[in-house]
C-alpha atoms as a PDB file:
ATOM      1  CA  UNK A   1     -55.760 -32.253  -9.019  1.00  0.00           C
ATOM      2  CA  UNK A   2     -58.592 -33.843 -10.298  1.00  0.00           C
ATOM      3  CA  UNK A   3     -59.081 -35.660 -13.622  1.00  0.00           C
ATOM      4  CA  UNK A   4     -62.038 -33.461 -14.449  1.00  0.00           C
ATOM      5  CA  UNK A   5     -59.761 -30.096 -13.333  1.00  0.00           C
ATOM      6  CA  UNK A   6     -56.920 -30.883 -15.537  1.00  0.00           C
ATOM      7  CA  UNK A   7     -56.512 -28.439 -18.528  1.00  0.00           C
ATOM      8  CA  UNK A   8     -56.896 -30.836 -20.980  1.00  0.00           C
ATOM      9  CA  UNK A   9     -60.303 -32.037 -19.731  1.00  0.00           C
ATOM     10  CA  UNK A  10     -61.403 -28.500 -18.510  1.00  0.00           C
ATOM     11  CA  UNK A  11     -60.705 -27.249 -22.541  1.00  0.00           C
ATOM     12  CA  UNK A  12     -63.285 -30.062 -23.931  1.00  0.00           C
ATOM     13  CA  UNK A  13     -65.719 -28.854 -21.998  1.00  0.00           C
ATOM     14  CA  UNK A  14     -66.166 -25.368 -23.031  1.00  0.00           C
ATOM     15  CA  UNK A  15     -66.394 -23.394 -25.864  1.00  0.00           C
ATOM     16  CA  UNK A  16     -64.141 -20.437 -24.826  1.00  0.00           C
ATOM     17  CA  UNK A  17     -60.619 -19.559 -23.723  1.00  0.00           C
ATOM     18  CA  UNK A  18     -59.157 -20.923 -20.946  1.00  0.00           C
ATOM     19  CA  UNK A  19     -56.041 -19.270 -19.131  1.00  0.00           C
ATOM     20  CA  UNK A  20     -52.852 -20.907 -18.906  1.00  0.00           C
ATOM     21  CA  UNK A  21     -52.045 -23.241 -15.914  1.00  0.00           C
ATOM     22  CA  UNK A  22     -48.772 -23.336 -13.859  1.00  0.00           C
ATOM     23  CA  UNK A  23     -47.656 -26.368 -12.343  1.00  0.00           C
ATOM     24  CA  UNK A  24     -45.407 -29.669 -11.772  1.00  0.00           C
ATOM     25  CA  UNK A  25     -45.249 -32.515 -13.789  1.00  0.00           C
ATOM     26  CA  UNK A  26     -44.422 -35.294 -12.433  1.00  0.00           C
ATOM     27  CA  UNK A  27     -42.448 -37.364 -15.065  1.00  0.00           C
ATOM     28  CA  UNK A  28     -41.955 -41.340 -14.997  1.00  0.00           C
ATOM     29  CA  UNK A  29     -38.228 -41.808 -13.610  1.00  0.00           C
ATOM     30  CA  UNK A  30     -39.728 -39.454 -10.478  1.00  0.00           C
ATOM     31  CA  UNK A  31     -38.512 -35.838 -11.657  1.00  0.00           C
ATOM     32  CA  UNK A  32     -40.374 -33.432 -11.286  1.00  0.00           C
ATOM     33  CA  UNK A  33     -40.392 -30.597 -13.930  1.00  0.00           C
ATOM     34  CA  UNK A  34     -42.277 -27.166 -14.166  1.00  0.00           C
ATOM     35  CA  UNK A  35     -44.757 -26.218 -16.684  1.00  0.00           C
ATOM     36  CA  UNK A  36     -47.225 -24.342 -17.975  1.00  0.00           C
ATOM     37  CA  UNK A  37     -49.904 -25.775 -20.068  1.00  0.00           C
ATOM     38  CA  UNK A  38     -51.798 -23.611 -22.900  1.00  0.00           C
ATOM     39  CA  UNK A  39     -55.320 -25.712 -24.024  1.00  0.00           C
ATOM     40  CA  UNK A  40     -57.996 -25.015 -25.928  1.00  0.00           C
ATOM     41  CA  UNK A  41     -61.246 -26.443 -27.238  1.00  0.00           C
ATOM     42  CA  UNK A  42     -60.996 -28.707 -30.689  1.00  0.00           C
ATOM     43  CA  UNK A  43     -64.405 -28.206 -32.717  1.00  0.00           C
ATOM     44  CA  UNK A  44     -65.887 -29.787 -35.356  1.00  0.00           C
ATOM     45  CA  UNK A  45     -67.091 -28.611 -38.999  1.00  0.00           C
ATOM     46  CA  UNK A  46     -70.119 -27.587 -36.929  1.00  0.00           C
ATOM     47  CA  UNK A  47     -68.761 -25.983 -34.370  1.00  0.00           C
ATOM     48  CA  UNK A  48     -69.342 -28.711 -31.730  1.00  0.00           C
ATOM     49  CA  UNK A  49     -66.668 -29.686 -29.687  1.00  0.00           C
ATOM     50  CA  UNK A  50     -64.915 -32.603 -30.291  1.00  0.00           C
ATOM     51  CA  UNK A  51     -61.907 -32.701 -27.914  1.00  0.00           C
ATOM     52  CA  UNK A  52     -59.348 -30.312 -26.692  1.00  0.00           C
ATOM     53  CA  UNK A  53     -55.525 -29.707 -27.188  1.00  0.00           C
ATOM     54  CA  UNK A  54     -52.877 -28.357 -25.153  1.00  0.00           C
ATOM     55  CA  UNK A  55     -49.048 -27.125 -25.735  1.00  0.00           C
ATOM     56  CA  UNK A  56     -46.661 -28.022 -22.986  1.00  0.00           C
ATOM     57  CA  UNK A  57     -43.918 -25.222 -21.870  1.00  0.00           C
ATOM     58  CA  UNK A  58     -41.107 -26.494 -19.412  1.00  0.00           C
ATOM     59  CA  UNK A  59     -40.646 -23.629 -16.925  1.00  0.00           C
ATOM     60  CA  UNK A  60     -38.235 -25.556 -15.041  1.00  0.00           C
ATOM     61  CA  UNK A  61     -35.353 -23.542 -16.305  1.00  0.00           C
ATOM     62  CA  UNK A  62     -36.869 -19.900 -15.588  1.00  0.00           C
ATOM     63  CA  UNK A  63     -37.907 -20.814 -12.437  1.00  0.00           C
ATOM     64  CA  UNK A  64     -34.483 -21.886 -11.233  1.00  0.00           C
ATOM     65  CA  UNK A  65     -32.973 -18.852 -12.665  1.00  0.00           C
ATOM     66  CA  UNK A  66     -35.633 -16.854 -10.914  1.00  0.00           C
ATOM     67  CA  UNK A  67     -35.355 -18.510  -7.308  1.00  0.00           C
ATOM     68  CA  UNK A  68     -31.414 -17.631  -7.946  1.00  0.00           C
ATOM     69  CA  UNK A  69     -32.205 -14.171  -8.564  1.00  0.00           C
ATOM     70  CA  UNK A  70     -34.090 -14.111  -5.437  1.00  0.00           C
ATOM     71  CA  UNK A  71     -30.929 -15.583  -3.189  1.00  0.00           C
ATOM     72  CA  UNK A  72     -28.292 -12.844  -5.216  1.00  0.00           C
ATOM     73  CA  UNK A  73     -30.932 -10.032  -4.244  1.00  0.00           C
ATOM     74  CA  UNK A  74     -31.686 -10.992  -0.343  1.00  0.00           C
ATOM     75  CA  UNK A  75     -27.355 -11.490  -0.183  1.00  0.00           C
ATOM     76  CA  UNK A  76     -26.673  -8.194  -2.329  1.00  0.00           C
ATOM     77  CA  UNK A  77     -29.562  -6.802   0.798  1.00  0.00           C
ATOM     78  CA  UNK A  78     -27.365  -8.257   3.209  1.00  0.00           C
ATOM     79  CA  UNK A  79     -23.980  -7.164   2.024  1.00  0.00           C
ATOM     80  CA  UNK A  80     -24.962  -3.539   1.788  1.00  0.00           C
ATOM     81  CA  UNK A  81     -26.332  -3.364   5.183  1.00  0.00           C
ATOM     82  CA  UNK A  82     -23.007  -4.925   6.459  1.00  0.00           C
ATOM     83  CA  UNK A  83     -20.973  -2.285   4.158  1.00  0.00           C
ATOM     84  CA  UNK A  84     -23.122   0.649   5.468  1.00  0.00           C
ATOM     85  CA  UNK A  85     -22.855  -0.615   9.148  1.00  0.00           C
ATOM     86  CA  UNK A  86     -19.126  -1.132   9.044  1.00  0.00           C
ATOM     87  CA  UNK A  87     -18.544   2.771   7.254  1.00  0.00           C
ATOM     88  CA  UNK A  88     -20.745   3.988  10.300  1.00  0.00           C
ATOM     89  CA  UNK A  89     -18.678   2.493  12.789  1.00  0.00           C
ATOM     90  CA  UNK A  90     -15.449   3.036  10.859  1.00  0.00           C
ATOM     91  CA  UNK A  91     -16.403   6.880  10.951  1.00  0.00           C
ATOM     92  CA  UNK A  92     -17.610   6.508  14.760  1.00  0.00           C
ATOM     93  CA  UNK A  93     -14.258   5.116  15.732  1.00  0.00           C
ATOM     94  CA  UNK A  94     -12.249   7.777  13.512  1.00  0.00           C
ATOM     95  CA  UNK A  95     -13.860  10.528  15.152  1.00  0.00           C
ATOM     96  CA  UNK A  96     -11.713  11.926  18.636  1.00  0.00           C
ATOM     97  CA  UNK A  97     -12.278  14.896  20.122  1.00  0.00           C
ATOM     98  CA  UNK A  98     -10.932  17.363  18.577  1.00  0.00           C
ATOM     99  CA  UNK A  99      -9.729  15.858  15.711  1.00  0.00           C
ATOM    100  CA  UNK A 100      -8.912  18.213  12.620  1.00  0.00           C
ATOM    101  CA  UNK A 101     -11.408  17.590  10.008  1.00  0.00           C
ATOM    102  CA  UNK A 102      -8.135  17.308   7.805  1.00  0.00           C
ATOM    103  CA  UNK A 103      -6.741  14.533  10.121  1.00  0.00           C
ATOM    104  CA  UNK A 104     -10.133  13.063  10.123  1.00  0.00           C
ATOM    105  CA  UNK A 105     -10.883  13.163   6.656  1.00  0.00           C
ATOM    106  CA  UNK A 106      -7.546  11.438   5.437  1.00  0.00           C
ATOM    107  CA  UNK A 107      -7.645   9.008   8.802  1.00  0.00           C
ATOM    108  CA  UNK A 108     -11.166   7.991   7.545  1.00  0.00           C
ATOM    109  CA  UNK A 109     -10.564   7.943   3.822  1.00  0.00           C
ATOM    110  CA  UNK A 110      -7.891   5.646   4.560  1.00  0.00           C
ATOM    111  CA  UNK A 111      -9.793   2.844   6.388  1.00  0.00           C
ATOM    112  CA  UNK A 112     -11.982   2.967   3.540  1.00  0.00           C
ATOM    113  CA  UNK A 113      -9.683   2.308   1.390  1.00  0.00           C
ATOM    114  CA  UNK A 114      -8.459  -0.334   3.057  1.00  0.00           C
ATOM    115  CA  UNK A 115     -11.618  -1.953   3.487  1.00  0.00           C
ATOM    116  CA  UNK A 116     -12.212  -1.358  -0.338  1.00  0.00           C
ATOM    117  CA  UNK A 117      -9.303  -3.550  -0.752  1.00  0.00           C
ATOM    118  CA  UNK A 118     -10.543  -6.347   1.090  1.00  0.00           C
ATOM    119  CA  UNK A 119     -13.999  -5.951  -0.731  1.00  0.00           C
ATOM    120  CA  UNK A 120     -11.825  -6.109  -4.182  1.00  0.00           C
ATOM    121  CA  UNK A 121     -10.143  -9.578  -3.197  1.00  0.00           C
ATOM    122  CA  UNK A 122     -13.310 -11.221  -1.966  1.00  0.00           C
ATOM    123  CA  UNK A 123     -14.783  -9.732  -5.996  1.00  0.00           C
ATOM    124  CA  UNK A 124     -12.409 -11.610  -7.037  1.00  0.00           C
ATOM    125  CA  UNK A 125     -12.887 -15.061  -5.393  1.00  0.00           C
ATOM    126  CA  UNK A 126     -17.167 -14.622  -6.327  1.00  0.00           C
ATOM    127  CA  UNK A 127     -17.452 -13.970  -2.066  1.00  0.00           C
ATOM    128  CA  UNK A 128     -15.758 -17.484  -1.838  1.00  0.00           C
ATOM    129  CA  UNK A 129     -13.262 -16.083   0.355  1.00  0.00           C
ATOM    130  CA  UNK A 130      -9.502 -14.840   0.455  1.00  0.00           C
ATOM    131  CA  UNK A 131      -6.040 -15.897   0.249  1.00  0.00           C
ATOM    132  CA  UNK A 132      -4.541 -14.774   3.445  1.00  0.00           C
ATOM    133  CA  UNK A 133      -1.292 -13.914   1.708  1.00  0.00           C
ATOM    134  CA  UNK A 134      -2.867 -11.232  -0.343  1.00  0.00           C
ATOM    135  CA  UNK A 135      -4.887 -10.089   2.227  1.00  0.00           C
ATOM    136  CA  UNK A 136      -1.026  -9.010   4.081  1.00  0.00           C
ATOM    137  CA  UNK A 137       0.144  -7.760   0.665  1.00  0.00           C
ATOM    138  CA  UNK A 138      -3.078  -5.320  -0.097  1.00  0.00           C
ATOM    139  CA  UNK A 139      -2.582  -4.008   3.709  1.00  0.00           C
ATOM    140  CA  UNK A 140       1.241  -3.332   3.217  1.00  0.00           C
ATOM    141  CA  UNK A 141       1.284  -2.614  -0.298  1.00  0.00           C
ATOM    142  CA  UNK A 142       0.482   1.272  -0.114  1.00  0.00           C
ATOM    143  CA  UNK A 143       3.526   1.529   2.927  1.00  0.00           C
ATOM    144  CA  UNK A 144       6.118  -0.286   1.179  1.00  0.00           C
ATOM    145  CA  UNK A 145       7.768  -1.831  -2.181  1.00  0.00           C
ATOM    146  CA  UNK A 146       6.545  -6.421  -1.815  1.00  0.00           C
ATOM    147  CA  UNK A 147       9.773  -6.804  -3.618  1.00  0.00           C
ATOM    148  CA  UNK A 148      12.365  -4.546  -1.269  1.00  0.00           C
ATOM    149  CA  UNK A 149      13.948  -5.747   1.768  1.00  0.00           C
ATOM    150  CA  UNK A 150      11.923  -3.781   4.568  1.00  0.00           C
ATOM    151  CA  UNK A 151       9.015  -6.628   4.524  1.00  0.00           C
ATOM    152  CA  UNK A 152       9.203 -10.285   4.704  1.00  0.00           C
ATOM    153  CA  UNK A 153       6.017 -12.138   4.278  1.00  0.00           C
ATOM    154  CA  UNK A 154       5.730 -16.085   4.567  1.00  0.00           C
ATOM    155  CA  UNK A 155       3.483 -18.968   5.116  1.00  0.00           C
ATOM    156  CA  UNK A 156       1.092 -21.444   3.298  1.00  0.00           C
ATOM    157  CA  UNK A 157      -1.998 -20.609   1.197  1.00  0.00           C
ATOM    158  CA  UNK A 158      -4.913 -20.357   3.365  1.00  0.00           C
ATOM    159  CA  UNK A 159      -8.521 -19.593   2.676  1.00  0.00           C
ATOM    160  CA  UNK A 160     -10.122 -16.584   5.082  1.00  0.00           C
ATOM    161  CA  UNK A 161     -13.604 -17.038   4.834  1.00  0.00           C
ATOM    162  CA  UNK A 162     -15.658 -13.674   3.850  1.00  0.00           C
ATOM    163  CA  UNK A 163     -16.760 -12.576   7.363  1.00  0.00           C
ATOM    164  CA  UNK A 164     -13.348 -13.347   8.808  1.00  0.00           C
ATOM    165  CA  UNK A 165     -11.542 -12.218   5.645  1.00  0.00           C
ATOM    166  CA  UNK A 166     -13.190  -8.354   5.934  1.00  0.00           C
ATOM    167  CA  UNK A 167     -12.412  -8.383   9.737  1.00  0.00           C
ATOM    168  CA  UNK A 168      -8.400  -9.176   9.064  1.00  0.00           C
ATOM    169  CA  UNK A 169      -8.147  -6.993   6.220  1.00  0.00           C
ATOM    170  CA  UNK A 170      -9.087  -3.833   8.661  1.00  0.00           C
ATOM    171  CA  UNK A 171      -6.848  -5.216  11.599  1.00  0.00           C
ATOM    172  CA  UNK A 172      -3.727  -5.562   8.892  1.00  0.00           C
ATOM    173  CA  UNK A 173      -4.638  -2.201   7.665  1.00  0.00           C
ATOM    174  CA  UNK A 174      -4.229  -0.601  11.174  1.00  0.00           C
ATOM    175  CA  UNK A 175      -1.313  -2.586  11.700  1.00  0.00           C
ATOM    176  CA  UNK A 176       0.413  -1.474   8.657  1.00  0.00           C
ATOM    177  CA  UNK A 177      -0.544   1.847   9.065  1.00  0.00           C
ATOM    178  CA  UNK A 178       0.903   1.750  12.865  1.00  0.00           C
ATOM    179  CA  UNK A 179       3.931   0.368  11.440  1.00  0.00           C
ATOM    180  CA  UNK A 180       4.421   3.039   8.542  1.00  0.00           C
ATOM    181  CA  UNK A 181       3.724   5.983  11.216  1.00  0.00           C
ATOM    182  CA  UNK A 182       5.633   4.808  14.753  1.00  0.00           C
ATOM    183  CA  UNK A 183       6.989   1.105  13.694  1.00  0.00           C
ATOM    184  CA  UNK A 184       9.656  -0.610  11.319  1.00  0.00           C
ATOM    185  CA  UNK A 185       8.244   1.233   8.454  1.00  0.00           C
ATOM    186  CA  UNK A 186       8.156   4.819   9.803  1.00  0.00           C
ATOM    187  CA  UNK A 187      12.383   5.265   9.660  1.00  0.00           C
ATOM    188  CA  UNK A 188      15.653   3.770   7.675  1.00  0.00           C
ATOM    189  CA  UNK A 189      16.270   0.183   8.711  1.00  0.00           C
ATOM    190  CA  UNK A 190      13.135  -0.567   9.573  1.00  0.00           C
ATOM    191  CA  UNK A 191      11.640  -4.278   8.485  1.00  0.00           C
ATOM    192  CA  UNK A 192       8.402  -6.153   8.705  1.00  0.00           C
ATOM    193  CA  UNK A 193       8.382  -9.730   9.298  1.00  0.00           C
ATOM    194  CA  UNK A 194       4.560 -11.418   8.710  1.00  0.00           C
ATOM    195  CA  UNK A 195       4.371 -15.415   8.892  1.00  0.00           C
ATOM    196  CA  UNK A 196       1.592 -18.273   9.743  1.00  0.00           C
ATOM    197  CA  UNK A 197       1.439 -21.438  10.035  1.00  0.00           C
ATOM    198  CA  UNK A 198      -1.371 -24.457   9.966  1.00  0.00           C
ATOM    199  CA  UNK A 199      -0.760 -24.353  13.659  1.00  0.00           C
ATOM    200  CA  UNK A 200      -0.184 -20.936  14.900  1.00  0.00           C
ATOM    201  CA  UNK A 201      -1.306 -17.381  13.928  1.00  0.00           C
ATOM    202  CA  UNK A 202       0.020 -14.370  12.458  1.00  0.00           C
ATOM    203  CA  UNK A 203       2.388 -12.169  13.667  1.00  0.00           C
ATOM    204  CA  UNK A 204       3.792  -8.156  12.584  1.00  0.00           C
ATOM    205  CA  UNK A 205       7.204  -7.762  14.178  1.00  0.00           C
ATOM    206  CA  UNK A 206       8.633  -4.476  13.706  1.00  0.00           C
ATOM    207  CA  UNK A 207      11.852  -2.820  14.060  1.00  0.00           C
ATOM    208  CA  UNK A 208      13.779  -0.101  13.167  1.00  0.00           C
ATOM    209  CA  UNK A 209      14.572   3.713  15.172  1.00  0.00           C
ATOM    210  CA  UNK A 210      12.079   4.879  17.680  1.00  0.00           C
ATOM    211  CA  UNK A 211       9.735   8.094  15.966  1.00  0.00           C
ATOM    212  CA  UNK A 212       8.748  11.084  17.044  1.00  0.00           C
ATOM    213  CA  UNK A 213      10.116  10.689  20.710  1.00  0.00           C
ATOM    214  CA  UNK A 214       8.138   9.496  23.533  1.00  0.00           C
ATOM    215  CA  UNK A 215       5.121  11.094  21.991  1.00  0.00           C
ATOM    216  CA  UNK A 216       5.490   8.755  19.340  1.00  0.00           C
ATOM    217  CA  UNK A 217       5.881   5.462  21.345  1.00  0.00           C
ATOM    218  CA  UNK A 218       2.948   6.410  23.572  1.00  0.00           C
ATOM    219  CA  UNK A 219       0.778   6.674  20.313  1.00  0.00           C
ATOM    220  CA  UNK A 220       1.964   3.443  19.458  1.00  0.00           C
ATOM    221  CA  UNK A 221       1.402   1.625  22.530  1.00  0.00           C
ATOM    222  CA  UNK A 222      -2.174   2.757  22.320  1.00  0.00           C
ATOM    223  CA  UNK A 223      -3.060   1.724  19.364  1.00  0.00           C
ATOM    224  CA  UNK A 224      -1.342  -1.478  19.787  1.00  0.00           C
ATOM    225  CA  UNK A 225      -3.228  -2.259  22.846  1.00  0.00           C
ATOM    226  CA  UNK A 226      -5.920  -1.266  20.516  1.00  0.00           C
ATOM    227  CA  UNK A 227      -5.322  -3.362  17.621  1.00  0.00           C
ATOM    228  CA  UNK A 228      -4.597  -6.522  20.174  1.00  0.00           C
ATOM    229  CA  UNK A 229      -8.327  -6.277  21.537  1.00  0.00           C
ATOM    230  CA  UNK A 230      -9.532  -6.375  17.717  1.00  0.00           C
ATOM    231  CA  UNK A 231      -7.763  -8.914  17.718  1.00  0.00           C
ATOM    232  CA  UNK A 232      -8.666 -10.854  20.589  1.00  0.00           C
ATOM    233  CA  UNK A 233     -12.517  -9.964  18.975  1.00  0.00           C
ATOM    234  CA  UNK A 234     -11.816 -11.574  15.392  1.00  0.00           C
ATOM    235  CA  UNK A 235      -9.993 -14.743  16.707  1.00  0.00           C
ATOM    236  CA  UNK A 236     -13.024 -16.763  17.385  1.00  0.00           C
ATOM    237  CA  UNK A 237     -13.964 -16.034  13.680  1.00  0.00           C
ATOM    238  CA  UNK A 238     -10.510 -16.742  12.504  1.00  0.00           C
ATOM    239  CA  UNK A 239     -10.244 -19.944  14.071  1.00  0.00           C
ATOM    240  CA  UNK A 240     -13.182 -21.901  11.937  1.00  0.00           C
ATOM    241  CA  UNK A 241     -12.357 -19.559   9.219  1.00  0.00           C
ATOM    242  CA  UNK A 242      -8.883 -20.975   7.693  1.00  0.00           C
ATOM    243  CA  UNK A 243      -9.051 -23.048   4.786  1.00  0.00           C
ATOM    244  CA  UNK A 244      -5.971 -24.586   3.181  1.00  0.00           C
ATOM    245  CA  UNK A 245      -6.407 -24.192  -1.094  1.00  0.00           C
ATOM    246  CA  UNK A 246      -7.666 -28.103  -1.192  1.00  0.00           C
ATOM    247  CA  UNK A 247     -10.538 -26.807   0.697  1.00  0.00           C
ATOM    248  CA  UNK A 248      -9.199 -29.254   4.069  1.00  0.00           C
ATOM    249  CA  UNK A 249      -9.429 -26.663   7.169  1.00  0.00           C
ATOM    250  CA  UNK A 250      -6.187 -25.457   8.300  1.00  0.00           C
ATOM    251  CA  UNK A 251      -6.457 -26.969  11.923  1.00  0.00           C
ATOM    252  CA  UNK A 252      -5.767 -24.359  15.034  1.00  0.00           C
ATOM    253  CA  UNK A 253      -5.433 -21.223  12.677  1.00  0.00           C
ATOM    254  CA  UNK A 254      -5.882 -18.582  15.072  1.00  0.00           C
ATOM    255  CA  UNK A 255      -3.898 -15.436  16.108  1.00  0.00           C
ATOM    256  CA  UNK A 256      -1.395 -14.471  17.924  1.00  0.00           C
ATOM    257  CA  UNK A 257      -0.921 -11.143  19.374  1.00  0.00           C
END
């Protein structure tokens, strides 16, 4: 800006108001601060103008606060697009054939659920990401007591990342829901044995009686064969997505089917 341009200069030159000006001061040690500068002409007894004097306000503050409203608003955006995208294909991938709109309502109402869930432990974290232990618990917890002796969970604290995170919380949800209907959960004596490593991936083995006849074990072989191409699709974004709780990554975290 000019010397002549600057609001100081600009106010002794006139009689009248000026508005306010917006910009960056540069300060001595080389930071740079925002401001806004009120001036205004200084007469004399006569009325002449004599000089001019201004009032300083650092912005710097409000306009950091306002450029982080900005990012919170474009990610809120995002996340609600995701959300509304994953319920459409959540209710796409509910609906078969003739499906009673009983079976499809409670089928449907439970995925959301269980993505809820997921949503709740990432709240928690501030989207940081989620513990992969309670990401197991929240899918089992509505199938079976965390304190009995049908489920056995084990394996070091790692971080999912977000993306990965809400991917593994709807796989575990199918798998625990497989397991409650046709698996170690659905009869007496059933178990359900999750564990990881820093080297190797997670794993549901079920056992327990066979349910509902060959009917039954043809369901379940479907939507195992099912879940393992979901899960085939979410390894790649499992893999860079581990995180031990120092924040070091937890090197080939991946899954195994």
């Amino acid at each position: 800006m000019r010397l002549e341009d600057q609001p100081l200069q600009a106010a002794a030159r006139t009689t009248g108001h000026l508005p306010n000006f917006e910009g960056e001061l540069l300060l001595k040690d080389g930071e740079r601060r925002d401001v806004m500068i009120s001036s205004a002409p200084l007469p004399d007894p006569d009325g002449a103008v004599r000089g001019s004097i201004a009032a300083i306000v650092d912005l710097t503050e409000r306009k950091q606060a306002e450029t982080r409203q900005q990012v919170l608003l474009y990610e809120l955006q995002h996340r609600v697009k995701n959300i509304i995208a994953t319920i459409s294909a959540l209710a796409t991938r509910t609906l078969r054939g003739d499906m009673p709109a009983a079976q499809y309502a409670e089928a449907f109402q439970g995925r959301l659920r269980g993505m809820a869930g997921t949503h709740e432990l990432l709240s928690r974290s501030n989207w940081a990401g989620a513990d992969l232990r309670a990401l197991v618990e929240t899918a089992l917890r509505s199938h079976a007591s965390l304190d009995g002796d049908t489920l056995a969970i084990k394996g070091p604290d790692l971080l999912i990342a977000p993306a990965a995170a809400s991917t593994l919380g709807m796989v575990f949800y199918e798998l625990a829901t497989n397991a409650a209907k046709y698996g170690g959960l659905a009869g007496p004596g059933g178990r359900v044995e999750v564990s990881w490593s820093n080297g190797c991936g997670d794993s549901f083995q079920q056992g327990g009686d066979a349910v509902d006849g060959d009917h039954g074990q043809a369901v379940a072989r479907r939507r195992e064969d099912r879940l393992r191409r979901d899960l085939r699709a979410a390894q790649h974004r499992v893999r860079a997505a581990g995180r031990r709780r120092d924040g070091t990554p937890a090197k080939g975290c991946a899954l195994a089917t």
